[in-house]
Protein backbone atom coordinates (compact mmCIF):
# COMPACT_ATOMS: atom_id res chain seq x y z
CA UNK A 1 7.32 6.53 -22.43
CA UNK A 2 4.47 7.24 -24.49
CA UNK A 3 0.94 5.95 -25.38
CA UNK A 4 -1.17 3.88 -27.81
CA UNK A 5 -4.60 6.14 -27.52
CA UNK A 6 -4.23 9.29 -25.89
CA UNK A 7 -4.92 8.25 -22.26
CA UNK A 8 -2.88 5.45 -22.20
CA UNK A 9 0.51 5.46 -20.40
CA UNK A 10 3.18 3.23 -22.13
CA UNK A 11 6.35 1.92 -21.48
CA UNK A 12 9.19 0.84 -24.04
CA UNK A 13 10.08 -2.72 -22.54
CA UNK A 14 13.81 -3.77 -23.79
CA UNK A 15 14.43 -7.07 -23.98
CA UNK A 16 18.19 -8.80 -23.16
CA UNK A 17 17.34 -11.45 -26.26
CA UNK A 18 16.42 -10.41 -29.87
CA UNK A 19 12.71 -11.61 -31.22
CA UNK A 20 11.20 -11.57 -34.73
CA UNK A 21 8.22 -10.17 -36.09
CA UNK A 22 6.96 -13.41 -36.24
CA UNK A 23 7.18 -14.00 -32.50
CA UNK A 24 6.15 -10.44 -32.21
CA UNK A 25 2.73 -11.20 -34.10
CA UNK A 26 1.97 -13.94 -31.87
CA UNK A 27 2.58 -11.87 -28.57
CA UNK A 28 -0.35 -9.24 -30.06
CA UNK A 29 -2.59 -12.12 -31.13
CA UNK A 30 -2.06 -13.17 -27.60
CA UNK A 31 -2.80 -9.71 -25.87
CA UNK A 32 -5.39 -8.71 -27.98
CA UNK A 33 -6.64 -6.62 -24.90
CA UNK A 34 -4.36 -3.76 -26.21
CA UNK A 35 -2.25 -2.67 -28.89
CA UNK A 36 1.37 -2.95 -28.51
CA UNK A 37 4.09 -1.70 -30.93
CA UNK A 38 7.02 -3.33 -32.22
CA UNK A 39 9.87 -1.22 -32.11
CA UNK A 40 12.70 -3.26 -32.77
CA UNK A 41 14.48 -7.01 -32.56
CA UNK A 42 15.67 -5.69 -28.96
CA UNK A 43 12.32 -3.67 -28.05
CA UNK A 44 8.18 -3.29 -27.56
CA UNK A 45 6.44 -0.75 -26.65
CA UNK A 46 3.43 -1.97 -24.10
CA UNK A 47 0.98 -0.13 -21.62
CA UNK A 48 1.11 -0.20 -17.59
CA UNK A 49 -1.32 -1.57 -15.38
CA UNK A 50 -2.51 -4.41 -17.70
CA UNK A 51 -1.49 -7.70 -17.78
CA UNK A 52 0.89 -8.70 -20.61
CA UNK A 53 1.53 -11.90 -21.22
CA UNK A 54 4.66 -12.29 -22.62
CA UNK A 55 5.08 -15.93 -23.47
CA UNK A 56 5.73 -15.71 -27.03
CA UNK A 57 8.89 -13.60 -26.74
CA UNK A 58 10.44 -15.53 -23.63
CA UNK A 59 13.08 -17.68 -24.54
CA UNK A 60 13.44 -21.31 -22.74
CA UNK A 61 16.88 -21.49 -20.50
CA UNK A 62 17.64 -24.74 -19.45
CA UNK A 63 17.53 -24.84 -15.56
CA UNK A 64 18.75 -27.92 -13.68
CA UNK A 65 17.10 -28.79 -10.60
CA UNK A 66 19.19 -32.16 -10.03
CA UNK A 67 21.54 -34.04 -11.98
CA UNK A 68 18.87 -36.28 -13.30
CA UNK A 69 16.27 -34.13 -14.54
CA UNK A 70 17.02 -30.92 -16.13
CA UNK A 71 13.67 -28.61 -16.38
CA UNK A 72 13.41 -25.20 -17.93
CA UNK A 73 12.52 -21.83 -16.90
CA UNK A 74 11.57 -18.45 -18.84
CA UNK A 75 14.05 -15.56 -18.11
CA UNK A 76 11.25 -12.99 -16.71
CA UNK A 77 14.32 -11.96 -13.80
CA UNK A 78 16.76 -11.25 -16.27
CA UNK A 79 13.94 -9.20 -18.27
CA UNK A 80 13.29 -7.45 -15.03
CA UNK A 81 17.07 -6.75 -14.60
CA UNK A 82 17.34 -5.13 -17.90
CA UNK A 83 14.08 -2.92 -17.62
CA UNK A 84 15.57 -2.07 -13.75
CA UNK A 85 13.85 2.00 -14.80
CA UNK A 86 10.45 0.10 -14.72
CA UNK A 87 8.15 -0.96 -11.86
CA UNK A 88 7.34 -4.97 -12.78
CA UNK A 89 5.66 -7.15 -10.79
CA UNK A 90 5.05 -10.71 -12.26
CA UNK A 91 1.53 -12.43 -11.75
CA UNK A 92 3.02 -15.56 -12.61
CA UNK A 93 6.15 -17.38 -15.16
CA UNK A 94 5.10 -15.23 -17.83
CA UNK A 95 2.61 -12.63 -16.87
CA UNK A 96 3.95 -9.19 -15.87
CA UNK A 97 2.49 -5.64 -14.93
CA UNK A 98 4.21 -2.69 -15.39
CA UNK A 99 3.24 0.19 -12.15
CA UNK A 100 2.14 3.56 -12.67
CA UNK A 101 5.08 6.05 -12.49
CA UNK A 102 2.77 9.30 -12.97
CA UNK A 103 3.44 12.32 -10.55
CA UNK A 104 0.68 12.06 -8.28
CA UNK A 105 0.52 8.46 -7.78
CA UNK A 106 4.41 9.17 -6.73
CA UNK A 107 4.37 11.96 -4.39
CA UNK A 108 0.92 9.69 -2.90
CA UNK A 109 3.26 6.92 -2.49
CA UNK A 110 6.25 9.19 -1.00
CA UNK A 111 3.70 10.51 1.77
CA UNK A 112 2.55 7.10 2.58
CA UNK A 113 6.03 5.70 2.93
CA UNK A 114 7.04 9.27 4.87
CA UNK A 115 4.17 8.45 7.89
CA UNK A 116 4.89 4.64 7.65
CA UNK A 117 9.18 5.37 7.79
CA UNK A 118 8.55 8.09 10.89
CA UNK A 119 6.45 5.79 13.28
CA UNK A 120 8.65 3.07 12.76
CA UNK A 121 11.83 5.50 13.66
CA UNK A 122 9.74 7.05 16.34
CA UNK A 123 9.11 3.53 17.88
CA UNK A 124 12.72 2.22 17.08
CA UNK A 125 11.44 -0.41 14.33
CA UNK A 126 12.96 -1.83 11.24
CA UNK A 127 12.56 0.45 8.70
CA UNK A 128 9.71 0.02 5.73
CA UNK A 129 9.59 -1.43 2.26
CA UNK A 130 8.82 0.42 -0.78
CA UNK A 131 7.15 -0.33 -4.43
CA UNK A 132 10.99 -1.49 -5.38
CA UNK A 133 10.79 -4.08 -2.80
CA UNK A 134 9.77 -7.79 -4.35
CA UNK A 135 7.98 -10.02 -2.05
CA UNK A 136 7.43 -12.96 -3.73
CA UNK A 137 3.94 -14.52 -2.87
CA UNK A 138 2.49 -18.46 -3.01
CA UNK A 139 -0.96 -18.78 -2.40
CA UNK A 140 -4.15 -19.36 -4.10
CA UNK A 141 -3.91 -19.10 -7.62
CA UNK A 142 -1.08 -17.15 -7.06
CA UNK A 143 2.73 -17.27 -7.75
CA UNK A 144 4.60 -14.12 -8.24
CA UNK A 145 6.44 -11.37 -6.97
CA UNK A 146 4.78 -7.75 -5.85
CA UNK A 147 5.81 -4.63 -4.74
CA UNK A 148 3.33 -3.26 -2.08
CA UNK A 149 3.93 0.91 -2.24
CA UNK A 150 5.02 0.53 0.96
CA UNK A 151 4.61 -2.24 3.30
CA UNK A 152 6.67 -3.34 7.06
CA UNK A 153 7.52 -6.19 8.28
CA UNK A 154 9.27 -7.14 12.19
CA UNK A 155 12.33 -7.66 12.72
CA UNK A 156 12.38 -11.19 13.49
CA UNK A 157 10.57 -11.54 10.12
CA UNK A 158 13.47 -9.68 8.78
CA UNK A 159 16.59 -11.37 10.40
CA UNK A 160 15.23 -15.10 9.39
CA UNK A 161 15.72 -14.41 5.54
CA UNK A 162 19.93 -15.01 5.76
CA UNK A 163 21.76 -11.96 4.57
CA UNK A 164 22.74 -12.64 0.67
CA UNK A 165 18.87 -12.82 0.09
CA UNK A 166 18.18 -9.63 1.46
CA UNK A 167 21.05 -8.29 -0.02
CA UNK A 168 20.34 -9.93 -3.96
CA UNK A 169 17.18 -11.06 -3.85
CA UNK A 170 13.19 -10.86 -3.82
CA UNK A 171 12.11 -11.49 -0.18
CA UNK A 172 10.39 -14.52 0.16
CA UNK A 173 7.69 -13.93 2.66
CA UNK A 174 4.75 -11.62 2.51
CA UNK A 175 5.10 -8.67 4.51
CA UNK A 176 3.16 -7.90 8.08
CA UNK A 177 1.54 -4.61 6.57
CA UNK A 178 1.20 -3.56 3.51
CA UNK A 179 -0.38 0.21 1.59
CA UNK A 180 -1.36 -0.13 -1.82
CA UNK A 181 -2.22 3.57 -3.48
CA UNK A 182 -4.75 3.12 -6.00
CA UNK A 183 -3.64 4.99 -9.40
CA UNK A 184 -5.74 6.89 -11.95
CA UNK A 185 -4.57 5.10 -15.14
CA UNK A 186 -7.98 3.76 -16.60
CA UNK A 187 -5.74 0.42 -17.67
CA UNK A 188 -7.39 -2.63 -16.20
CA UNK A 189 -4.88 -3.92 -14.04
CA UNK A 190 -5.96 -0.38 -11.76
CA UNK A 191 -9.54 -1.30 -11.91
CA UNK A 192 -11.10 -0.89 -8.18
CA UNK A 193 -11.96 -4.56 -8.31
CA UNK A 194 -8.50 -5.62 -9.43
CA UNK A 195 -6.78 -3.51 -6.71
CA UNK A 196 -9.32 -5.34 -4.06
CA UNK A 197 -8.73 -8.63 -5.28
CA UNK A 198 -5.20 -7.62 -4.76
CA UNK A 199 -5.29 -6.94 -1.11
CA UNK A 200 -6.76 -10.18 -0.60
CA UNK A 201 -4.14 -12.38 -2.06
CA UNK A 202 -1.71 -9.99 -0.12
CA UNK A 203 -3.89 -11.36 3.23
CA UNK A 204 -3.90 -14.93 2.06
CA UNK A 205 -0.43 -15.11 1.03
CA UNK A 206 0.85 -14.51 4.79
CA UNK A 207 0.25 -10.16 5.23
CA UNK A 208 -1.42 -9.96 8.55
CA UNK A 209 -3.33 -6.61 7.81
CA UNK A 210 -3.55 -4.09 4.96
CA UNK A 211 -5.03 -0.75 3.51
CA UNK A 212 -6.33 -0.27 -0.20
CA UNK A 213 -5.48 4.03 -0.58
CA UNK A 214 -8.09 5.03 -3.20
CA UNK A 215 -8.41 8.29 -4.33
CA UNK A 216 -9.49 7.63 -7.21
CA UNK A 217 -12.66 6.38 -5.73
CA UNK A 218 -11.90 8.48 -2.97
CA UNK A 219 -12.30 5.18 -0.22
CA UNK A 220 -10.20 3.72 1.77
CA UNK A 221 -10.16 -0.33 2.47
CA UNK A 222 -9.19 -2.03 5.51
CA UNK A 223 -8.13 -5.65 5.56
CA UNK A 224 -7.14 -8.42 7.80
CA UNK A 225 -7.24 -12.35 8.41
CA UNK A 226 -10.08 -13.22 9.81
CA UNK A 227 -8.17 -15.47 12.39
CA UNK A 228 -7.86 -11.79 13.84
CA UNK A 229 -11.31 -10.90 14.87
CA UNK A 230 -14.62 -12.13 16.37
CA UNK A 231 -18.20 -10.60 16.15
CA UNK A 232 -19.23 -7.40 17.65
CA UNK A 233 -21.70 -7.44 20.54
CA UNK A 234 -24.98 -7.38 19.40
CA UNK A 235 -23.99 -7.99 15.65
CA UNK A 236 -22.51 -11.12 14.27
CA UNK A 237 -22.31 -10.50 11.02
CA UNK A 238 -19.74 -7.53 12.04
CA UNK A 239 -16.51 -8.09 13.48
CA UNK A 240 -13.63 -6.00 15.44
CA UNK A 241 -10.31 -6.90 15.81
CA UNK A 242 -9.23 -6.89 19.90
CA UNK A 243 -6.78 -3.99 19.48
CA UNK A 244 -9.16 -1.92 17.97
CA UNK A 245 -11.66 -1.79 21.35
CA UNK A 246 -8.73 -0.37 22.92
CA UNK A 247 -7.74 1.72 20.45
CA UNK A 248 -10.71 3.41 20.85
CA UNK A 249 -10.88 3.86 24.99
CA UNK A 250 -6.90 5.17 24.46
CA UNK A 251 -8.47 7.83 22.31
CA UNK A 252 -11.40 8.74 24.62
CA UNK A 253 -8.34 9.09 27.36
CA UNK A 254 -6.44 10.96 25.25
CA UNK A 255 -8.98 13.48 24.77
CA UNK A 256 -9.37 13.68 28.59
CA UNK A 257 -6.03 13.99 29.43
CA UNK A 258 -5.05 16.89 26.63
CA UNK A 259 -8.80 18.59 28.24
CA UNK A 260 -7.45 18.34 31.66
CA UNK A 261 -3.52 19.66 30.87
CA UNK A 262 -5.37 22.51 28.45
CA UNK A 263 -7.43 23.09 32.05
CA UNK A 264 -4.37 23.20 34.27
CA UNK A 265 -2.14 25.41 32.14
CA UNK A 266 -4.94 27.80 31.77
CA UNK A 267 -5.57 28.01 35.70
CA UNK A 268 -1.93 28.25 36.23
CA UNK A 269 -1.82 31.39 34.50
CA UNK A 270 -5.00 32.75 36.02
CA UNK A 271 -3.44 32.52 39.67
CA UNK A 272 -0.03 33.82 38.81
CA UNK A 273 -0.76 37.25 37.06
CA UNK A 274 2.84 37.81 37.38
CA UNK A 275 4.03 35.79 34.52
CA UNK A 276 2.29 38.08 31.86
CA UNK A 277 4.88 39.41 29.34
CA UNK A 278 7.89 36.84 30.26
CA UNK A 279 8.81 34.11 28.71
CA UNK A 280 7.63 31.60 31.09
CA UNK A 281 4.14 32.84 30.18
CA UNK A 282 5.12 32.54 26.42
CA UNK A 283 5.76 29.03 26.81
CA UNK A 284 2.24 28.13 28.29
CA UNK A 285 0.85 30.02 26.07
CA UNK A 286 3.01 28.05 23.13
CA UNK A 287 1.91 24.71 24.99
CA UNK A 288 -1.44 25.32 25.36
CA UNK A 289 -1.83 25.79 21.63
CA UNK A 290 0.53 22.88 20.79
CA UNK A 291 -1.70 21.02 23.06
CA UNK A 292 -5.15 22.86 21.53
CA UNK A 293 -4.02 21.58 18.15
CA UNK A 294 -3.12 17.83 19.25
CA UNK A 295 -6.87 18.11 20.97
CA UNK A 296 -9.09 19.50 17.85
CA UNK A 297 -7.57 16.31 15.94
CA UNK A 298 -8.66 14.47 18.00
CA UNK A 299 -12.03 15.29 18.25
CA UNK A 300 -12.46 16.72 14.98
CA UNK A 301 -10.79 13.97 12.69
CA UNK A 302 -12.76 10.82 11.59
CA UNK A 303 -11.56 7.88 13.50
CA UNK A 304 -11.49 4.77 11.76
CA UNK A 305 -10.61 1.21 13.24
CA UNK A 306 -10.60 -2.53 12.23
CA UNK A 307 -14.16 -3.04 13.15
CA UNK A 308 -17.72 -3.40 11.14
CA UNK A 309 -15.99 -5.97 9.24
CA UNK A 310 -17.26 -8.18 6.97
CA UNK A 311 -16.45 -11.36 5.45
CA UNK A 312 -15.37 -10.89 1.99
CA UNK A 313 -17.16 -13.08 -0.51
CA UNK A 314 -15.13 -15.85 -2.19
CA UNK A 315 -12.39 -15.26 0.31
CA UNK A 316 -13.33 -17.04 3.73
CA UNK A 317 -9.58 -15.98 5.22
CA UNK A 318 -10.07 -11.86 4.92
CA UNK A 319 -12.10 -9.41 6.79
CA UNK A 320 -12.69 -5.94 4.98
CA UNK A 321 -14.77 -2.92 5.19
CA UNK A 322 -14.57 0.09 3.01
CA UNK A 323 -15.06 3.93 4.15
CA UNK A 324 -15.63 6.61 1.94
CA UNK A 325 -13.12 9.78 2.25
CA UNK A 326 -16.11 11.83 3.03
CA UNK A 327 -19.93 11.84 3.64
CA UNK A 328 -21.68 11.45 0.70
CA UNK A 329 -23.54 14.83 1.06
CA UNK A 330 -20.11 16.25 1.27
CA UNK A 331 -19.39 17.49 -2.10
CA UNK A 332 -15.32 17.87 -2.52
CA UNK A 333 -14.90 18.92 -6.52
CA UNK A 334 -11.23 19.50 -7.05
CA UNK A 335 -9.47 18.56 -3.30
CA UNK A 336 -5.69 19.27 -3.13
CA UNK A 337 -5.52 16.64 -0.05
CA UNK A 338 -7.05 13.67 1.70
CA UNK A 339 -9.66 13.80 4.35
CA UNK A 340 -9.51 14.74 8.04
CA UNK A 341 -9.22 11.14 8.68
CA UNK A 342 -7.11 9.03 10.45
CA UNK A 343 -7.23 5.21 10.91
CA UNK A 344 -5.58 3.23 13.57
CA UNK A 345 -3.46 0.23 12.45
CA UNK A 346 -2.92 -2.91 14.23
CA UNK A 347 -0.95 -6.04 14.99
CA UNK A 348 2.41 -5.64 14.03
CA UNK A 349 1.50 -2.02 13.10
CA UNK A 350 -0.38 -1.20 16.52
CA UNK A 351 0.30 2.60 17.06
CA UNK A 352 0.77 3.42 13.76
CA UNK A 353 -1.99 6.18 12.75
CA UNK A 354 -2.22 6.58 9.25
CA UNK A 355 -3.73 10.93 8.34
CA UNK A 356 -5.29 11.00 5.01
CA UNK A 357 -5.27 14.60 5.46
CA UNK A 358 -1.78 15.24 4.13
CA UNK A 359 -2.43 12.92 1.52
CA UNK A 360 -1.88 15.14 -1.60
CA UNK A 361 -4.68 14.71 -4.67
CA UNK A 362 -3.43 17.60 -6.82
């Protein structure tokens, strides 16, 4: 690991066939985006989060689809095999990006993957995918395999795709959800419009709903299908997925209910004086603050759902909105975590409720 500038993370890339300088001078030519380094016959040293072509140094292996007519196939899987310490996604038969592996990024990831694991315990679920997941995506001008930093998908999802697949290979269907966390590397590949245009071919390549973590740009970006939705009363250029109108009357009665129990517990000490100083009183006491907590989330936490959704331009199939981490007269300088803000999933992911506030960004 290293880099070509100062700021730039790279990666040595090892490759399982040897190349010449030749071929190596073509592959720069190629990428003239950035400077790569030739390290040896067996070796390059190249930057994350930009697209690298790699055509040049691919060799052709002769793959037969049926006895009649062979074709032939560039060995990007076996590349990914032998660089198994590296994060590569491909953007096509010869296009690869390498992830960000810096700290923060990581433990952002781990936290994401830690709320999206726990609900889907809590609830009984099929566990989550991580960044070292491949799904492998067909869609609009798009055929290659990803690795969402976390994503879920049901279990009937799951048990279609026969067992040696999931066992060897990348899956072959988009997940339900997926998280992407935004990095800080200034590489192109982790541009804000990039990482957008990302969630969208994760939406039109099958995902049913996603988020865009940015804290970088400190926002957060909702997506969905538009399939999903239909226009808010009194707006029609807005639309709100059905889930999310309840969503927000189960948090109204939430806030009622943990009002009225706060109410109750409080009386029931009032009218028996008697309790003071055991341990029955203790435990009120302990569950009125457990339910005093639960309560100031509630009403003090930012709320966000899937509505005030827009089309998004050049992509009639997704619905997005973006919210900013916090008001814009709210300066944060140096913030060691996310927001007090919490946004309420749906579809497949109905229940889960994503806190930015434990979202570390230090």
């Amino acid at each position: 690991m290293g880099d070509l500038g100062g700021l730039i993370e790279t990666h040595k890339l090892k490759l399982p066939w040897r190349i010449s300088e030749k071929e190596f001078q073509k592959f720069k030519e190629l990428n003239s985006s950035f400077n790569p380094k030739y390290i040896n016959h067996h070796c390059i040293e190249v930057p994350e989060e930009t697209s690298i072509d790699l055509s040049p140094l691919l060799p052709l292996l002769p793959i037969h689809i049926s006895n009649n007519s062979p074709t032939f196939a560039k060995s990007i899987p076996e590349l990914i095999k032998f660089n198994d310490n590296l994060n590569i996604e491909t953007l096509n038969s010869s296009l690869i990006n390498i992830k960000t592996m810096a700290d923060l990024p990581t433990r952002q990831n781990g936290e994401l993957s830690r709320q999206l694991s726990n609900w889907t315990v809590e609830n009984g679920l099929i566990g989550l995918n991580d960044s070292s997941s491949k799904f492998h995506l067909v869609g609009p001008n798009t055929d290659g395999k990803f690795g969402p930093d976390a994503a879920y998908f049901p279990l009937q999802q799951h048990m279609n795709i026969d067992i040696e697949t999931r066992k060897n290979n990348t899956i072959p269907i988009a997940p339900s959800f997926v998280i992407e966390n935004r990095s800080y590397s200034p590489r192109p590949n982790n541009e804000r419009q990039y990482q957008m245009d990302k969630m969208c071919m994760w939406i039109e390549c099958g995902s049913e709903s996603g988020l865009l973590i940015d804290g970088k740009s400190r926002m957060v970006d909702l997506y969905c299908r538009t399939n999903q939705l239909h226009p808010q009363v009194g707006q029609p250029n807005l639309y709100v997925h059905p889930q999310a109108q309840l969503q927000i009357q189960q948090t109204q009665q939430q806030i009622a209910q943990l009002q009225n129990r706060i109410l109750g517990s409080q009386q029931s000490l009032l009218i028996n004086p008697g309790l003071v100083g055991t341990e029955g009183h203790q435990d009120i006491l302990n569950s009125i603050q457990t339910k005093q907590d639960q309560l100031n989330i509630l009403i003090n936490f930012n709320h966000i759902y899937f509505d005030s959704m827009r089309v998004v331009p050049n992509h009639p199939g997704v619905f997005h909105v973006s919210v900013p981490f916090w008001p814009p007269n709210q300066i944060i300088a140096l913030p060691q975590h996310g927001p007090n803000l919490i946004i309420h999933c749906i579809g497949d992911v109905n229940g889960f409720k994503l806190d930015l506030s434990s979202y570390p960004m230090d």
